[in-house]
Protein backbone atom coordinates (compact mmCIF):
# COMPACT_ATOMS: atom_id res chain seq x y z
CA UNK A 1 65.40 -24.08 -39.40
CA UNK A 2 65.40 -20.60 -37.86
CA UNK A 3 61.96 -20.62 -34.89
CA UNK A 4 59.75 -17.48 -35.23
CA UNK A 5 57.89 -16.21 -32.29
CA UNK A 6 54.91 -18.04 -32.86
CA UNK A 7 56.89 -21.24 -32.49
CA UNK A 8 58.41 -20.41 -29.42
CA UNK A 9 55.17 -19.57 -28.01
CA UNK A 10 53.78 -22.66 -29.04
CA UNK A 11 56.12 -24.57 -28.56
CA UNK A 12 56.23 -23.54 -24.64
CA UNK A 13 52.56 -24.21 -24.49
CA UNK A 14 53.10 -27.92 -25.48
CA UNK A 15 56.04 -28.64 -22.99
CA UNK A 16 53.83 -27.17 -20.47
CA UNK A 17 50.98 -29.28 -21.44
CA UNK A 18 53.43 -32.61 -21.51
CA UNK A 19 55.12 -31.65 -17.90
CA UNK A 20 51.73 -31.55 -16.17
CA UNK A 21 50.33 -34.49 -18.16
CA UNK A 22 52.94 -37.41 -17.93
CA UNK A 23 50.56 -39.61 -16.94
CA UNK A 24 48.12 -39.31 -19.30
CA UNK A 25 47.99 -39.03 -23.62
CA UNK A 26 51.24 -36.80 -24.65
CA UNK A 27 51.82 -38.57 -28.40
CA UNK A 28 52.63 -36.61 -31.31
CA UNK A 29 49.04 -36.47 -32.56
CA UNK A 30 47.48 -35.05 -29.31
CA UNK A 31 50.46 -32.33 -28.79
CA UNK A 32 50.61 -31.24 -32.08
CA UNK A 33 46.83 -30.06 -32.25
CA UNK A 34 47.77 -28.28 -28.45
CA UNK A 35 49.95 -26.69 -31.04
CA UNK A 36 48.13 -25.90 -33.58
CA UNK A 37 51.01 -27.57 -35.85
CA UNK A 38 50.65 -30.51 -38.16
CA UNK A 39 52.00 -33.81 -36.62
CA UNK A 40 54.42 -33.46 -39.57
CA UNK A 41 55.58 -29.70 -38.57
CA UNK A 42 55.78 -29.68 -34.77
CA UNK A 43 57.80 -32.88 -34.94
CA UNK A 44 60.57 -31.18 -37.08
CA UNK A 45 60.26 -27.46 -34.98
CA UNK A 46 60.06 -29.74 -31.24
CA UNK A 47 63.32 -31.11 -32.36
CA UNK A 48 65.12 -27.97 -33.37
CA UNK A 49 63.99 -26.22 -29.51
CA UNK A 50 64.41 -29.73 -27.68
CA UNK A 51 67.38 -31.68 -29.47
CA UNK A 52 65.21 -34.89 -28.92
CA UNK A 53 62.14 -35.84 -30.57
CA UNK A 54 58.94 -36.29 -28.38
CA UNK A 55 59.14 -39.40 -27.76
CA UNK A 56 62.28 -39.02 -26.77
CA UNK A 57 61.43 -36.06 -24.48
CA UNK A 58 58.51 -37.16 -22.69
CA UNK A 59 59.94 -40.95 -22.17
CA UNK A 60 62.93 -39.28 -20.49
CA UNK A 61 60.80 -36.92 -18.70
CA UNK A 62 58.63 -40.09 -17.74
CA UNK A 63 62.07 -41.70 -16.41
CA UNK A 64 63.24 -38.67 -14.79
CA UNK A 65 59.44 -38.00 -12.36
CA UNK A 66 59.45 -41.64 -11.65
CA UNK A 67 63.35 -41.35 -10.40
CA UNK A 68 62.72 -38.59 -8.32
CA UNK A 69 59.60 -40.23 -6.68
CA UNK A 70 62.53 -43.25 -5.60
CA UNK A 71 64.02 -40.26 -3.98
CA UNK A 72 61.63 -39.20 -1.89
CA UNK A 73 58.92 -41.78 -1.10
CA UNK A 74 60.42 -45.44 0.30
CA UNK A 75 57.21 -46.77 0.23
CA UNK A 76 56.27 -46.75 -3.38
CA UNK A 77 56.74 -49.83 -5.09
CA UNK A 78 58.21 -50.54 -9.00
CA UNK A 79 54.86 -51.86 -9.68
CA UNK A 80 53.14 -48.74 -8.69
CA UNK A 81 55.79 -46.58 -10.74
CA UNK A 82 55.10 -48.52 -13.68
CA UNK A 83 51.66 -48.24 -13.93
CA UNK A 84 51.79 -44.70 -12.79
CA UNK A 85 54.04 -43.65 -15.92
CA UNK A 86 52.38 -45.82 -18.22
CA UNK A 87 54.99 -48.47 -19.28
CA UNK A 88 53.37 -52.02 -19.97
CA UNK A 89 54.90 -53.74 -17.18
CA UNK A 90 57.39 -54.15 -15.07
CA UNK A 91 60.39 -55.17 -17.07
CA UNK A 92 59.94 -52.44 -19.91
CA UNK A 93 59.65 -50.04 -16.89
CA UNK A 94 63.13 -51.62 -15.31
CA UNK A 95 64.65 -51.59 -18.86
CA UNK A 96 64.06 -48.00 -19.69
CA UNK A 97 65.37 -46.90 -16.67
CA UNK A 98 68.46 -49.08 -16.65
CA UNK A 99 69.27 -47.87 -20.08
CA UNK A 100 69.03 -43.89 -18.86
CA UNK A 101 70.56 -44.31 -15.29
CA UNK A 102 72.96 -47.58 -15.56
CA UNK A 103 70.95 -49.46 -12.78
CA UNK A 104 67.48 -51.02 -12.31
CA UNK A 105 65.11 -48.72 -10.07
CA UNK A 106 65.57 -51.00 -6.84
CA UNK A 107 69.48 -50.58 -6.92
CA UNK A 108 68.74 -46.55 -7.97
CA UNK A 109 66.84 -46.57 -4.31
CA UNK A 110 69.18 -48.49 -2.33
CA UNK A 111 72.50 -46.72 -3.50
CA UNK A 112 70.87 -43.27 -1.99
CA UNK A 113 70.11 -40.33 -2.86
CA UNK A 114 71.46 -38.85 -6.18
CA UNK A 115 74.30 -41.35 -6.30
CA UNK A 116 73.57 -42.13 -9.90
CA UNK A 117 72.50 -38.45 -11.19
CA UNK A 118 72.69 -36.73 -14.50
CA UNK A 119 73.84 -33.55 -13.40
CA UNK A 120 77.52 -33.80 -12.66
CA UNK A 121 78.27 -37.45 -13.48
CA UNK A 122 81.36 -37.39 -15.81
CA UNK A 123 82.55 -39.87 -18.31
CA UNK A 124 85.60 -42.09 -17.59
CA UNK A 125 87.74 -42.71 -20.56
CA UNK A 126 85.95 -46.09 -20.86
CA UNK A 127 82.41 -44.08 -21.20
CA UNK A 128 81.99 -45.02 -17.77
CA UNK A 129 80.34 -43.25 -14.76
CA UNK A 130 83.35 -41.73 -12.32
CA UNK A 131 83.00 -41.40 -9.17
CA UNK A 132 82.31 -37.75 -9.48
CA UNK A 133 78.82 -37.71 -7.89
CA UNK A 134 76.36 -35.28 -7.82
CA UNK A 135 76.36 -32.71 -5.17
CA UNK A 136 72.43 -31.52 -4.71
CA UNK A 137 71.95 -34.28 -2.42
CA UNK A 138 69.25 -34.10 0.23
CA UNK A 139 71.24 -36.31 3.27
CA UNK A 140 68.98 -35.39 5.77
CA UNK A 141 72.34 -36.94 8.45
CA UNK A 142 74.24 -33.74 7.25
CA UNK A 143 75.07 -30.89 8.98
CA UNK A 144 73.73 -28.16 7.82
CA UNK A 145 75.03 -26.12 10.59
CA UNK A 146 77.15 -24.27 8.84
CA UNK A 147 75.27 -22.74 6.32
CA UNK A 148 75.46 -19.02 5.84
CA UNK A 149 71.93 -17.41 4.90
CA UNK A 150 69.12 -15.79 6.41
CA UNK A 151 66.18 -18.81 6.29
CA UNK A 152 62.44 -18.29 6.66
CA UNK A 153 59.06 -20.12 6.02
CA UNK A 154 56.49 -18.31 5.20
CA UNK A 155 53.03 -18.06 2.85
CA UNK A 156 53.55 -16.00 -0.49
CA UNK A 157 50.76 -14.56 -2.57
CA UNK A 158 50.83 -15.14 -6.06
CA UNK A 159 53.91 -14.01 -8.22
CA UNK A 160 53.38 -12.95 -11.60
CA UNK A 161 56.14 -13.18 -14.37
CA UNK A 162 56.58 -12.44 -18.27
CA UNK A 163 59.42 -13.69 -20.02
CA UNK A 164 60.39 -16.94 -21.78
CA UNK A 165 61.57 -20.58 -21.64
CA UNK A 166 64.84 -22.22 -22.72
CA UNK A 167 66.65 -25.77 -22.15
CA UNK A 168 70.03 -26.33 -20.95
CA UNK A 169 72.26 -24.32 -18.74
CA UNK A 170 73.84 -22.94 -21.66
CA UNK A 171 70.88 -21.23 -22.93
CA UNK A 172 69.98 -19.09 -19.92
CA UNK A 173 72.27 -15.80 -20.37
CA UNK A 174 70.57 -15.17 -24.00
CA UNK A 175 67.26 -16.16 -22.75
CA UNK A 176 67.37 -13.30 -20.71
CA UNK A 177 69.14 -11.30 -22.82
CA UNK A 178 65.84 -11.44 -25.03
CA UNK A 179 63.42 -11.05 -22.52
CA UNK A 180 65.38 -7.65 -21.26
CA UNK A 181 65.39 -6.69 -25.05
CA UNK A 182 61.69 -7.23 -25.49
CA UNK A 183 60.76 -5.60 -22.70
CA UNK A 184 62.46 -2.56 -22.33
CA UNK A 185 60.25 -0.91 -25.44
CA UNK A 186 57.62 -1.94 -23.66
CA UNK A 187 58.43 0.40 -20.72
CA UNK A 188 58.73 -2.93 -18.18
CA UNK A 189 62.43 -2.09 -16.99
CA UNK A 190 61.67 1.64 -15.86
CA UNK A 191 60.95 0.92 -12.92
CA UNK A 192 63.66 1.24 -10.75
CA UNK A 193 63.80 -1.67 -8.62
CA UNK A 194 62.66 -4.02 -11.08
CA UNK A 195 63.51 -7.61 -10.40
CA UNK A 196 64.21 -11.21 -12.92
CA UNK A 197 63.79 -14.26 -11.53
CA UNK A 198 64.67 -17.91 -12.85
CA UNK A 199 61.96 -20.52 -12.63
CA UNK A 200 62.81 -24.00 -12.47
CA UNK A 201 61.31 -27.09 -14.45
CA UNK A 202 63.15 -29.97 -14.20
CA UNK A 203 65.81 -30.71 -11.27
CA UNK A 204 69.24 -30.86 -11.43
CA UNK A 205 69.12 -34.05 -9.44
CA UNK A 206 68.07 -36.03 -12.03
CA UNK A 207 68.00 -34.05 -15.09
CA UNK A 208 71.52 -33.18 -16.83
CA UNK A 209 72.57 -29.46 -17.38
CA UNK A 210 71.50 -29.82 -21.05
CA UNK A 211 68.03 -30.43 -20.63
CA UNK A 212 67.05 -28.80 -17.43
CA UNK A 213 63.99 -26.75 -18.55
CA UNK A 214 63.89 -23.25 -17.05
CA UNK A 215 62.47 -19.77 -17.56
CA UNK A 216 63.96 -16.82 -17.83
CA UNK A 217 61.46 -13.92 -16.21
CA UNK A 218 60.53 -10.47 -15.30
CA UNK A 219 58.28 -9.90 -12.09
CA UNK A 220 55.18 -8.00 -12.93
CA UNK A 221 52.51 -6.50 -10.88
CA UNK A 222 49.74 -8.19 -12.78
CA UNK A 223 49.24 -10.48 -15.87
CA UNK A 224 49.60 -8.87 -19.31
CA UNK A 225 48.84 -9.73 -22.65
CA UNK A 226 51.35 -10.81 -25.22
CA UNK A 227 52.42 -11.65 -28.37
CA UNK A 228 55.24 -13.53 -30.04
CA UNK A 229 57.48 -15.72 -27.75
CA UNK A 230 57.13 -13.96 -24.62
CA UNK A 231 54.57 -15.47 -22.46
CA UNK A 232 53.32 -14.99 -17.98
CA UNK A 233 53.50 -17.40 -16.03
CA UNK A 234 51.81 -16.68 -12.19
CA UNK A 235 53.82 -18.66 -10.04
CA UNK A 236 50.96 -19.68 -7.14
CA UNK A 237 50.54 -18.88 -3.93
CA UNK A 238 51.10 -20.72 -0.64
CA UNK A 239 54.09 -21.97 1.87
CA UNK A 240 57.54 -21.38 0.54
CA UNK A 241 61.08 -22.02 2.33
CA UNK A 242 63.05 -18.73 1.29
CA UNK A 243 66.74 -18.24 1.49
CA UNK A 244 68.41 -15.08 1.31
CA UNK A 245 71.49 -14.75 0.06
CA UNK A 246 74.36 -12.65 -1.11
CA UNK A 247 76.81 -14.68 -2.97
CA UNK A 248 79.14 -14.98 -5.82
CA UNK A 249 78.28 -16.62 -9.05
CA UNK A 250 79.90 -19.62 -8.60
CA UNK A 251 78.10 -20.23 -5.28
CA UNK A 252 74.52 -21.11 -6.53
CA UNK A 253 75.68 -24.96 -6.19
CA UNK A 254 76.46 -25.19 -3.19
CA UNK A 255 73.53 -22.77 -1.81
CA UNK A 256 70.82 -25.07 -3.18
CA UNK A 257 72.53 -28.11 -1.98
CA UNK A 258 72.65 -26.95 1.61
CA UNK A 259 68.85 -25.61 1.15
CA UNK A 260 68.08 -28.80 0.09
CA UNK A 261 69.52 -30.45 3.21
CA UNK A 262 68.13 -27.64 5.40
CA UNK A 263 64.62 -28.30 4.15
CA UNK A 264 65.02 -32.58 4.69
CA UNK A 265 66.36 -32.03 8.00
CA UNK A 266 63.59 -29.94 8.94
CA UNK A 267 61.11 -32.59 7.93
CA UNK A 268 59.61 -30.15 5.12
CA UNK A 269 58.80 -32.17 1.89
CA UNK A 270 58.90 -30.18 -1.27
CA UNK A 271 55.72 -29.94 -3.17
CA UNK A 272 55.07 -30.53 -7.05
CA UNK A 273 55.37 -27.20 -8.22
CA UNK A 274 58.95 -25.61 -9.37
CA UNK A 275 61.99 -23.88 -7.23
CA UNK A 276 62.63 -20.42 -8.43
CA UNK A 277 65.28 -17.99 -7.72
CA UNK A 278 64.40 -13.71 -7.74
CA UNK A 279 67.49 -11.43 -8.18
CA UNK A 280 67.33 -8.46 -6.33
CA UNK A 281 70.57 -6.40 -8.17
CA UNK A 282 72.64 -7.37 -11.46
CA UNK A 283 75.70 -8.75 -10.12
CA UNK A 284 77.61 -7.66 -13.21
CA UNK A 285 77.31 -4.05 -11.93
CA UNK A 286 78.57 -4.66 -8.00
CA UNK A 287 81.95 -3.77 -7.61
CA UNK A 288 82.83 -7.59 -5.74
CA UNK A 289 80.82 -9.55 -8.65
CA UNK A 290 78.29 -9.90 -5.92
CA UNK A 291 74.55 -11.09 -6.49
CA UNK A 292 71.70 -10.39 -3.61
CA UNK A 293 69.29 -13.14 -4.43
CA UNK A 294 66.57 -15.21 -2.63
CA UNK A 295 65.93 -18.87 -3.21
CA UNK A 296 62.27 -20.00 -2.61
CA UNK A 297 61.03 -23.65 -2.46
CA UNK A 298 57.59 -24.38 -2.67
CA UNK A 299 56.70 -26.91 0.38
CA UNK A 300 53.82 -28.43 2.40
């Protein structure tokens, strides 16, 4: 089943609408008419974008927000998380997330921070997690020291963007492939220092590779109207952590691990809005494979 343009764009619209709305109704009836689908029809065209069907999606999404709340509030209980996220009680809660991360929430907490991640556990020959953990940790007892980048905090006004949304790492180069192909007609790359930027919907602490959501973008000076599967997104104003760097393309890791642990042991917490990452050159063109770049983190 080949996705036209209007899918896409609708399709965007509902995962939007199911991020912000975990909490509340996200079943097939109720997305679908956010659609403007057929339960019948956005069920088959969810699956062909997503690989999962909703209910599959937004229970591991469900998982996935209540793991990262373990990470970063002690004081909320399993009780509190299960009612939050809408599982009947306790045990279904426990069970659910058992079956996705391999322990029970209270054992997720106490092992630390992103011991038992998605993103770079690897499978032992007996299916098994190795002990290959997951690197974006926020210890806030590291030393961060060491890190080389030019760090500020500062308030941002409001970033808009135009472009389009894709899941899974693997996804990302023809993402913005397309958006550079739909918008140079349009007269949006003639600008000389015109700049992309990758937004960031789901985190690589807890979500694997294959499902992170992100968006592929173009900064614009204003919000413009659009058709077909290119959409803006304003990315809002207020106190960001920004790191500037100039790196290879194999260093993006390690750079938002250690401005992770910069922010944690500056006693910043991260609010509920997404990371994003604005490229200032196309490293494909610099003669050392080099990419000038600045990392933002939305914080309170």
């Amino acid at each position: 089943m080949n996705l036209s343009k209007h899918h896409i764009k609708s399709l965007n619209k509902a995962l939007s609408y199911i991020d912000k709305n975990l909490e509340s109704d996200v079943s097939l009836d109720k997305i679908s008419k956010i659609a403007h689908y057929s339960p019948f029809h956005f069920h088959r065209i969810f699956k062909v974008f997503t690989n999962e069907t909703l209910n599959q999606y937004s229970s591991r999404k469900r998982i996935e927000k209540a793991a990262a709340v373990l990470l970063r509030k002690k004081d909320v209980t399993i009780s509190e998380l299960s009612l939050q996220f809408g599982f009947t009680s306790n045990s279904s809660f426990t069970r659910a997330f058992k079956t996705f991360y391999g322990v029970n929430p209270s054992d997720f907490r106490k092992q630390g921070k992103g011991t038992y991640s998605k993103i770079l556990q690897v499978k032992s020959k007996n299916s098994q997690p190795s002990a290959n953990f997951e690197t974006y940790v926020c210890d806030t007892n590291q030393n961060t020291a060491y890190m080389q980048s030019h760090i500020e905090v500062k308030s941002i006004g409001a970033i808009h963007t135009i472009g389009a949304s894709c899941i899974g790492t693997n996804n990302v180069s023809s993402t913005f492939q397309n958006v550079m192909t739909w918008a140079g007609p349009k007269g949006l790359l003639r600008q000389p220092h015109f700049k992309m930027a990758t937004i960031y919907y789901d985190s690589f602490k807890i979500t694997a590779p294959d499902k992170v959501r992100m968006r592929a973008c173009l900064l614009i000076d204003e919000p413009i109207k659009t058709d077909g599967d290119m959409s803006t997104v304003t990315i809002n104003e207020g106190k960001h952590i920004i790191a500037h760097h100039e790196i290879n393309i194999n260093e993006f890791e390690r750079i938002w691990t250690e401005l992770f642990m910069w922010m944690n042991t500056n006693g910043y917490n991260m609010r509920n809005e997404p990371p994003f990452e604005i490229y200032h050159n196309d490293f494909n063109t610099h003669p050392k494979k080099i990419c000038v770049v600045d990392l933002y983190v939305p914080v309170a």
